[in-house]
Protein backbone atom coordinates (compact mmCIF):
# COMPACT_ATOMS: atom_id res chain seq x y z
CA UNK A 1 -35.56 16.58 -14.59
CA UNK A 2 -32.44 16.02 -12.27
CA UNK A 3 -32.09 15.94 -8.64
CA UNK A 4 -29.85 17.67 -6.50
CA UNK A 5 -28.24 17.14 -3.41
CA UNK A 6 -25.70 18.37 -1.01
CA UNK A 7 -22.74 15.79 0.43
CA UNK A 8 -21.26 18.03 3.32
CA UNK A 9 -17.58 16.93 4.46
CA UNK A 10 -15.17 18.90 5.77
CA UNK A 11 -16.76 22.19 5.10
CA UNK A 12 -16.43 21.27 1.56
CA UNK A 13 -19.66 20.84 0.25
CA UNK A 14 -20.14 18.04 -2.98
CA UNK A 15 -22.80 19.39 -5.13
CA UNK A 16 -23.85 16.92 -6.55
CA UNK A 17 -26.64 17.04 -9.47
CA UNK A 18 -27.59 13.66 -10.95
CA UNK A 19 -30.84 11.93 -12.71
CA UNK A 20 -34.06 12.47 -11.16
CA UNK A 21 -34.09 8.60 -9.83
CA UNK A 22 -30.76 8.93 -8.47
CA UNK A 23 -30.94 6.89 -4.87
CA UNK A 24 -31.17 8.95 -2.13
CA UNK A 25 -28.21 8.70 0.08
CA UNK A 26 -29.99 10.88 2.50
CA UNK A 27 -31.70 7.33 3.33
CA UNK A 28 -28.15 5.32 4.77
CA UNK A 29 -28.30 6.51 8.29
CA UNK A 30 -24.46 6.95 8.42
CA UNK A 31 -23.94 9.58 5.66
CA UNK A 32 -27.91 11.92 6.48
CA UNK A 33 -26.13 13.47 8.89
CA UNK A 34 -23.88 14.96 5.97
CA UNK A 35 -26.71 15.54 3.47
CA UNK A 36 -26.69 19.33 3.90
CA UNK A 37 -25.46 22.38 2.31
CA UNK A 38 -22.17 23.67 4.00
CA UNK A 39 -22.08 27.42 2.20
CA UNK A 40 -18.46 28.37 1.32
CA UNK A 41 -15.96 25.48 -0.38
CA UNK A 42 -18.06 23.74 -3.17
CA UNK A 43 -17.21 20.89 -5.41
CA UNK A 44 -19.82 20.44 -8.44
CA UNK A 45 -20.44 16.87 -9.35
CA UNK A 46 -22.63 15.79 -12.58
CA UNK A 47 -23.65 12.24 -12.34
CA UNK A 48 -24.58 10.69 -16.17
CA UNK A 49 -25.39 7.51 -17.62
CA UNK A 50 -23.41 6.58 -20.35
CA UNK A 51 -20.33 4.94 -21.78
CA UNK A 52 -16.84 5.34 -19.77
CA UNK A 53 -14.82 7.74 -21.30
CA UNK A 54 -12.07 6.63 -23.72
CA UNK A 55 -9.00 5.81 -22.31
CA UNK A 56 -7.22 7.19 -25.28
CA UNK A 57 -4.55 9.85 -24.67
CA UNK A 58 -4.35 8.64 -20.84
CA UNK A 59 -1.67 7.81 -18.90
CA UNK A 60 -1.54 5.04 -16.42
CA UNK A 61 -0.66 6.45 -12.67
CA UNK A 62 -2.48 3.66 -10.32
CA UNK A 63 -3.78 0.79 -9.75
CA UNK A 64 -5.57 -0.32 -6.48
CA UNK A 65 -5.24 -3.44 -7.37
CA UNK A 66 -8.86 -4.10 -6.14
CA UNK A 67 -11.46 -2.02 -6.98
CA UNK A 68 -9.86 1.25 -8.72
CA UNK A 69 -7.64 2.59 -11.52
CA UNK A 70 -6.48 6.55 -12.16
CA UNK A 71 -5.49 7.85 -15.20
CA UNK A 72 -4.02 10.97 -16.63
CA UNK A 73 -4.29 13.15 -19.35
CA UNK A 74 -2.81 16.64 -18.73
CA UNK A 75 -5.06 18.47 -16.61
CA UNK A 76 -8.11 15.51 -16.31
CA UNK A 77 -7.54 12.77 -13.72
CA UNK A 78 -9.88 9.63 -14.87
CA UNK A 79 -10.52 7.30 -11.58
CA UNK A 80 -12.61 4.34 -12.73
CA UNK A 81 -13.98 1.65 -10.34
CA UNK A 82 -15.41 -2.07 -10.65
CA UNK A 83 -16.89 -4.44 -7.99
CA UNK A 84 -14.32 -6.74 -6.77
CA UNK A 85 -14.30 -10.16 -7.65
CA UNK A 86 -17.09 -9.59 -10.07
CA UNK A 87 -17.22 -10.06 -13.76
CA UNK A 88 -18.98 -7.13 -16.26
CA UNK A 89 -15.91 -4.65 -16.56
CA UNK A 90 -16.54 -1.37 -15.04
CA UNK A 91 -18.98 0.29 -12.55
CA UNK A 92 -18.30 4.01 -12.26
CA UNK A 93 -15.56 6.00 -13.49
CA UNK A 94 -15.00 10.00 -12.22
CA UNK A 95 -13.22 12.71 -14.80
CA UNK A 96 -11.64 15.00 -11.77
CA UNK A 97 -11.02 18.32 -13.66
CA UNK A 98 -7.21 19.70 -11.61
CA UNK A 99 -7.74 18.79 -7.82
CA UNK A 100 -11.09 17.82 -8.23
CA UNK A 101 -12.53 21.36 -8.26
CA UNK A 102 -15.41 20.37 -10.91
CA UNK A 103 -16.12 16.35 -11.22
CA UNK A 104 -18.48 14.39 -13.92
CA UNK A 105 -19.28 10.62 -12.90
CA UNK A 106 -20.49 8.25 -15.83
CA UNK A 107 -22.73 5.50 -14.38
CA UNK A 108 -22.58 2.35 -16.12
CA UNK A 109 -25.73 -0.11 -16.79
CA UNK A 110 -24.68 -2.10 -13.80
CA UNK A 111 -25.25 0.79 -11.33
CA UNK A 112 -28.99 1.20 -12.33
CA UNK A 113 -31.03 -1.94 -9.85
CA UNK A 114 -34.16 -2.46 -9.08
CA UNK A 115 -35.66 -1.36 -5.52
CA UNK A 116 -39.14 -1.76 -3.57
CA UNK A 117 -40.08 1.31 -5.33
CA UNK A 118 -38.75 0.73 -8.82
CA UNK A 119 -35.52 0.73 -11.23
CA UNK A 120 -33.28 3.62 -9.41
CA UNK A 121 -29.43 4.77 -9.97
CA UNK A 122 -27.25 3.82 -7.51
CA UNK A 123 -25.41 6.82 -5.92
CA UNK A 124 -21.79 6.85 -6.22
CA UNK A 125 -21.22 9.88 -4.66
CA UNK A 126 -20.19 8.00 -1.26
CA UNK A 127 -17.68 5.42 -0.55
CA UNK A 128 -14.73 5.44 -1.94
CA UNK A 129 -15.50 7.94 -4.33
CA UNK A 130 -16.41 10.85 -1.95
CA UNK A 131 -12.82 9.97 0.04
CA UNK A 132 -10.77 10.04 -2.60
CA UNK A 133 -12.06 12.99 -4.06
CA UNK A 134 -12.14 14.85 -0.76
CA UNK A 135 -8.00 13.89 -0.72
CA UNK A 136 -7.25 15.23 -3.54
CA UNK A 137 -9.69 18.67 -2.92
CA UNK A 138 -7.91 19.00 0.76
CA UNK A 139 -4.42 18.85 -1.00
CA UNK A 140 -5.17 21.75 -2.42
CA UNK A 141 -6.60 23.40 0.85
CA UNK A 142 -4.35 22.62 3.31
CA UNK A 143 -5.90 19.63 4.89
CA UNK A 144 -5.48 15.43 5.06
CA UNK A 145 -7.07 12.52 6.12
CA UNK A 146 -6.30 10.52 8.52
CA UNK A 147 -7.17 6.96 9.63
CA UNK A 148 -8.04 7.84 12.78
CA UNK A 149 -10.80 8.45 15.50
CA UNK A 150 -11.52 11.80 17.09
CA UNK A 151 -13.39 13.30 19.80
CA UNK A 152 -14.04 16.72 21.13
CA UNK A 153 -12.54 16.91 25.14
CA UNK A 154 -14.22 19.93 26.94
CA UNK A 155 -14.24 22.11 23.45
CA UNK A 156 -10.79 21.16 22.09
CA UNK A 157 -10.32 17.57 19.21
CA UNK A 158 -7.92 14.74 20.07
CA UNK A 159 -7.19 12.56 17.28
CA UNK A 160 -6.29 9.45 18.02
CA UNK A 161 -4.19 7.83 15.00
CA UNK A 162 -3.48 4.19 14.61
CA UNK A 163 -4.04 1.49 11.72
CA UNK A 164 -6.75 -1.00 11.75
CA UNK A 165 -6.88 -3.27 15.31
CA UNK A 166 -4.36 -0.64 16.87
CA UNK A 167 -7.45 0.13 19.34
CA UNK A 168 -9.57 3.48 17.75
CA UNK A 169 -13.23 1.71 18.00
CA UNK A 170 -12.26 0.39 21.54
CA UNK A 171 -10.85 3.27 22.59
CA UNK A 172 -13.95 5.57 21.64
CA UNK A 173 -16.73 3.06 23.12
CA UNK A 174 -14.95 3.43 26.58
CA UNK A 175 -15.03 7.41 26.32
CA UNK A 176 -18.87 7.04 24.93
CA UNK A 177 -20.93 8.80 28.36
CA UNK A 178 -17.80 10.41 29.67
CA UNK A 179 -18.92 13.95 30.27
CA UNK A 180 -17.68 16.54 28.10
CA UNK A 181 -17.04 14.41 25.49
CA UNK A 182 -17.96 14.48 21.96
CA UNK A 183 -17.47 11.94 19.22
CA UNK A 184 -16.12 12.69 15.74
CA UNK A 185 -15.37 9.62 14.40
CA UNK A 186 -13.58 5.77 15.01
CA UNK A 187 -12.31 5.35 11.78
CA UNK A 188 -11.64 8.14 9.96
CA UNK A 189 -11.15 12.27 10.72
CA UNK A 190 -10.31 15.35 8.38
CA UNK A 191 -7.50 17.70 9.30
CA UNK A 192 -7.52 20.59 7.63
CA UNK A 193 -7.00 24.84 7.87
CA UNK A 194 -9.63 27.32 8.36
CA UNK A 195 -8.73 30.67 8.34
CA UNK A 196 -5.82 30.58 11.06
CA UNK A 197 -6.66 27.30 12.95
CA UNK A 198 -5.94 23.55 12.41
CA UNK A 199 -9.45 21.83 13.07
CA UNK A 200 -10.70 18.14 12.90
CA UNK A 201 -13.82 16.89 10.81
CA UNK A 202 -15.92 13.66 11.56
CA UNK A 203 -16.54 12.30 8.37
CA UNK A 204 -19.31 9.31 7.29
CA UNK A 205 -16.40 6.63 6.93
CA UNK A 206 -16.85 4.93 10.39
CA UNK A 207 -15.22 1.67 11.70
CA UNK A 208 -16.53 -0.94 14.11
CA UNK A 209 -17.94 1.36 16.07
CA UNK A 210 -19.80 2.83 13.18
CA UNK A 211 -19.09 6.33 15.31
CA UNK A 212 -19.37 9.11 12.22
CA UNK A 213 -20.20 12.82 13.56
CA UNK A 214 -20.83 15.50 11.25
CA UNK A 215 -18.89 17.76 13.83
CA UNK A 216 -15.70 19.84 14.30
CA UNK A 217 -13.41 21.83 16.74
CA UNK A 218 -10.40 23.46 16.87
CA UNK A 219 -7.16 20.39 16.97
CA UNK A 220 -5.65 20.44 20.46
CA UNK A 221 -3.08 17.64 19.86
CA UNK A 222 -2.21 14.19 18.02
CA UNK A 223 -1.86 10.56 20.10
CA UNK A 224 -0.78 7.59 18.73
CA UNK A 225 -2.61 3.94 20.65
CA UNK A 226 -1.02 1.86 22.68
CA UNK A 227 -3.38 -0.55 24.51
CA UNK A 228 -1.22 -1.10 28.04
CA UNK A 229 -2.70 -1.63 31.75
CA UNK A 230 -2.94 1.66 32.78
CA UNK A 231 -3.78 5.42 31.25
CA UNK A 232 -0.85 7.47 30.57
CA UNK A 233 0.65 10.43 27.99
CA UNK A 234 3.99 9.76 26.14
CA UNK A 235 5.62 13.00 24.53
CA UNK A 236 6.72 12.67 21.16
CA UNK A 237 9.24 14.83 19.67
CA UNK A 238 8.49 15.85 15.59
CA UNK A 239 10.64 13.36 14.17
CA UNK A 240 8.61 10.51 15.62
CA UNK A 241 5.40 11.53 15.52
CA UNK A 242 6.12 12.63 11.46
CA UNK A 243 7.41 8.70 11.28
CA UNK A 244 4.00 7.49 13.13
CA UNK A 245 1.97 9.99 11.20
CA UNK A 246 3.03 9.37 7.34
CA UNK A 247 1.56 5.80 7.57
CA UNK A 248 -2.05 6.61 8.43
CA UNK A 249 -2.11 9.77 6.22
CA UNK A 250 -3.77 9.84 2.74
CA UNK A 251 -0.88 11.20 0.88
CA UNK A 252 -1.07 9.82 -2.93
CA UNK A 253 1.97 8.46 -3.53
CA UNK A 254 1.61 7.89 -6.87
CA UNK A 255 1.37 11.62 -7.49
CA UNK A 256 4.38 13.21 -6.19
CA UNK A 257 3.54 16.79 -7.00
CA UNK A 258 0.00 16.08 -5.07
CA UNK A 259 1.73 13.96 -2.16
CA UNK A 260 3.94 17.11 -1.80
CA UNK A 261 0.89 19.29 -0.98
CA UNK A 262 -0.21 16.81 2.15
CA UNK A 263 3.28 16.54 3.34
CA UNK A 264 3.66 20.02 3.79
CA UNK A 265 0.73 21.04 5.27
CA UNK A 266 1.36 17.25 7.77
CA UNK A 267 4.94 19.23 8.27
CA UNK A 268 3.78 22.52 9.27
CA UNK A 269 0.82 20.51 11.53
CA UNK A 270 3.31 19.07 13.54
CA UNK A 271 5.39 22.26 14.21
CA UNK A 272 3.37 23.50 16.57
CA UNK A 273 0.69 20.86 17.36
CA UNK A 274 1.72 18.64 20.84
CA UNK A 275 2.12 14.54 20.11
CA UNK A 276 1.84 11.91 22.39
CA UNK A 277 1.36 8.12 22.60
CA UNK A 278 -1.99 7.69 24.84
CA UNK A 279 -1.55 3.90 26.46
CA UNK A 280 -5.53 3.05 27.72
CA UNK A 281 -6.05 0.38 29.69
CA UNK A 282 -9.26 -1.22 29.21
CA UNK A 283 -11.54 0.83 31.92
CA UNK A 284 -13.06 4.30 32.06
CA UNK A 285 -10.60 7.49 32.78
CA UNK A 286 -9.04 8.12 29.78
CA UNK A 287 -11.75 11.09 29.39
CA UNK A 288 -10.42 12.82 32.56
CA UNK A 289 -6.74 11.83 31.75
CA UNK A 290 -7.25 13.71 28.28
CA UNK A 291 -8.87 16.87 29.83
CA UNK A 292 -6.64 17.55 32.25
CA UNK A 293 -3.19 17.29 29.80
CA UNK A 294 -2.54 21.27 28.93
């Protein structure tokens, strides 16, 4: 028997089909919301039990230096992942067939626990794993992620891009009950083409907040945070915001052929796209300041 499930991101569905006692992720409140099948873009993913797969013929590309390694071997990318600061070798490694159109994920013994309910296999289908194989499949597609929060203003996404303390959580807890306002995410949003439109993705990778929509709408523009004592819109001209933008991107360095892919489709993004800085002061507004910018 297996069981099968659907991880929803993006409008790229994760397919995943794994032992029958696989844990259901369904059950972590952040990621049900994306435990549906999406139609269209699918990724199949096999989760087995077994021994990692030999390391023999493999190229070193990467190491995280914390939790993950990538290897390469032609067309076969071999991510494999331990628990920081914890002894026992390996947890999880993922064979990513091209950019990860077809993935197989062998569990090691420490991945199988016991719950309330009996020995069960952990799901790795989630955090990191689903994000970095979710880069590499939106490479492919014309898409990115971006550390970032997001929210829908009166039908059109804002994301708001900054790294970690620049202000994303804050900022979306002061536009939570603004009306006309929708979250996406404080953390983390998708960018990517559909058909002839740029449009943003929550995604289950929250922040502080722990804000993570399973929504979309079409992109209406970029801001960059800047916490200052009073609401306003800065103008950016391409130059800068590409600067601002590169550093909160997923683009895998480490891969220049792949990191090409992202910085194209970032390029084109920002042809067209308006990009501010949005300085918020600490008090509610910035929901009305947002709507009325054209």
């Amino acid at each position: 028997m297996s069981r099968k499930r659907s991880l929803s991101i993006a409008g790229i569905e994760l397919a995943v089909d794994g032992p029958d006692d696989l844990e259901r992720t369904e059950q972590d409140p952040i990621y049900a919301p994306f435990v549906a099948p999406v139609g269209g873009e699918r990724m199949p993913v096999s989760v087995v039990e077994g021994e990692a797969p030999d390391l023999q013929g493999f190229t070193p590309v990467f190491d995280s230096g914390v939790a993950w390694t990538l290897h390469r071997s032609n067309g076969t990318r071999l991510l494999r992942f331990a628990r920081p600061g914890a002894p026992g070798g390996w947890l999880y490694s993922a064979a990513l067939q091209g950019l990860a159109e077809r993935v197989t994920v062998h569990c090691g013994p420490r991945m199988r626990v016991v719950r309330a309910g009996g020995d069960v296999l952990i799901d790795p289908v989630r955090y990191p794993l689903d994000q970095l194989l979710l880069m590499y499949r939106l490479a492919a597609s014309q898409g990115a992620i971006v550390h970032a929060a997001g929210a829908v203003v009166d039908g059109r996404a804002w994301v708001f891009a900054g790294r970690s303390g620049a202000g994303k959580s804050t900022l979306m807890q002061l536009l939570d009950g603004e009306a006309g306002i929708q979250a996406l995410g404080d953390d983390r949003v998708v960018l990517r083409r559909v058909g002839s439109k740029i449009r943003a993705f929550g995604t289950p990778w929250p922040g502080e907040a722990r804000v993570a929509c399973n929504a979309d709408a079409p992109l209406h523009a970029i801001a960059f945070l800047q916490q200052g004592p009073e609401h306003r819109l800065v103008p950016l001209d391409r130059g800068e915001a590409l600067v601002r933008l590169l550093p909160v991107a997923s683009v895998p360095w480490y891969e220049p052929e792949v990191a090409g892919l992202v910085l194209d489709f970032l390029g084109e993004l920002l042809s067209t796209l308006p990009v501010y800085d949005l300085h918020f002061a600490l008090e509610p507004g910035v929901g009305e300041l947002l709507g009325g910018a054209a």
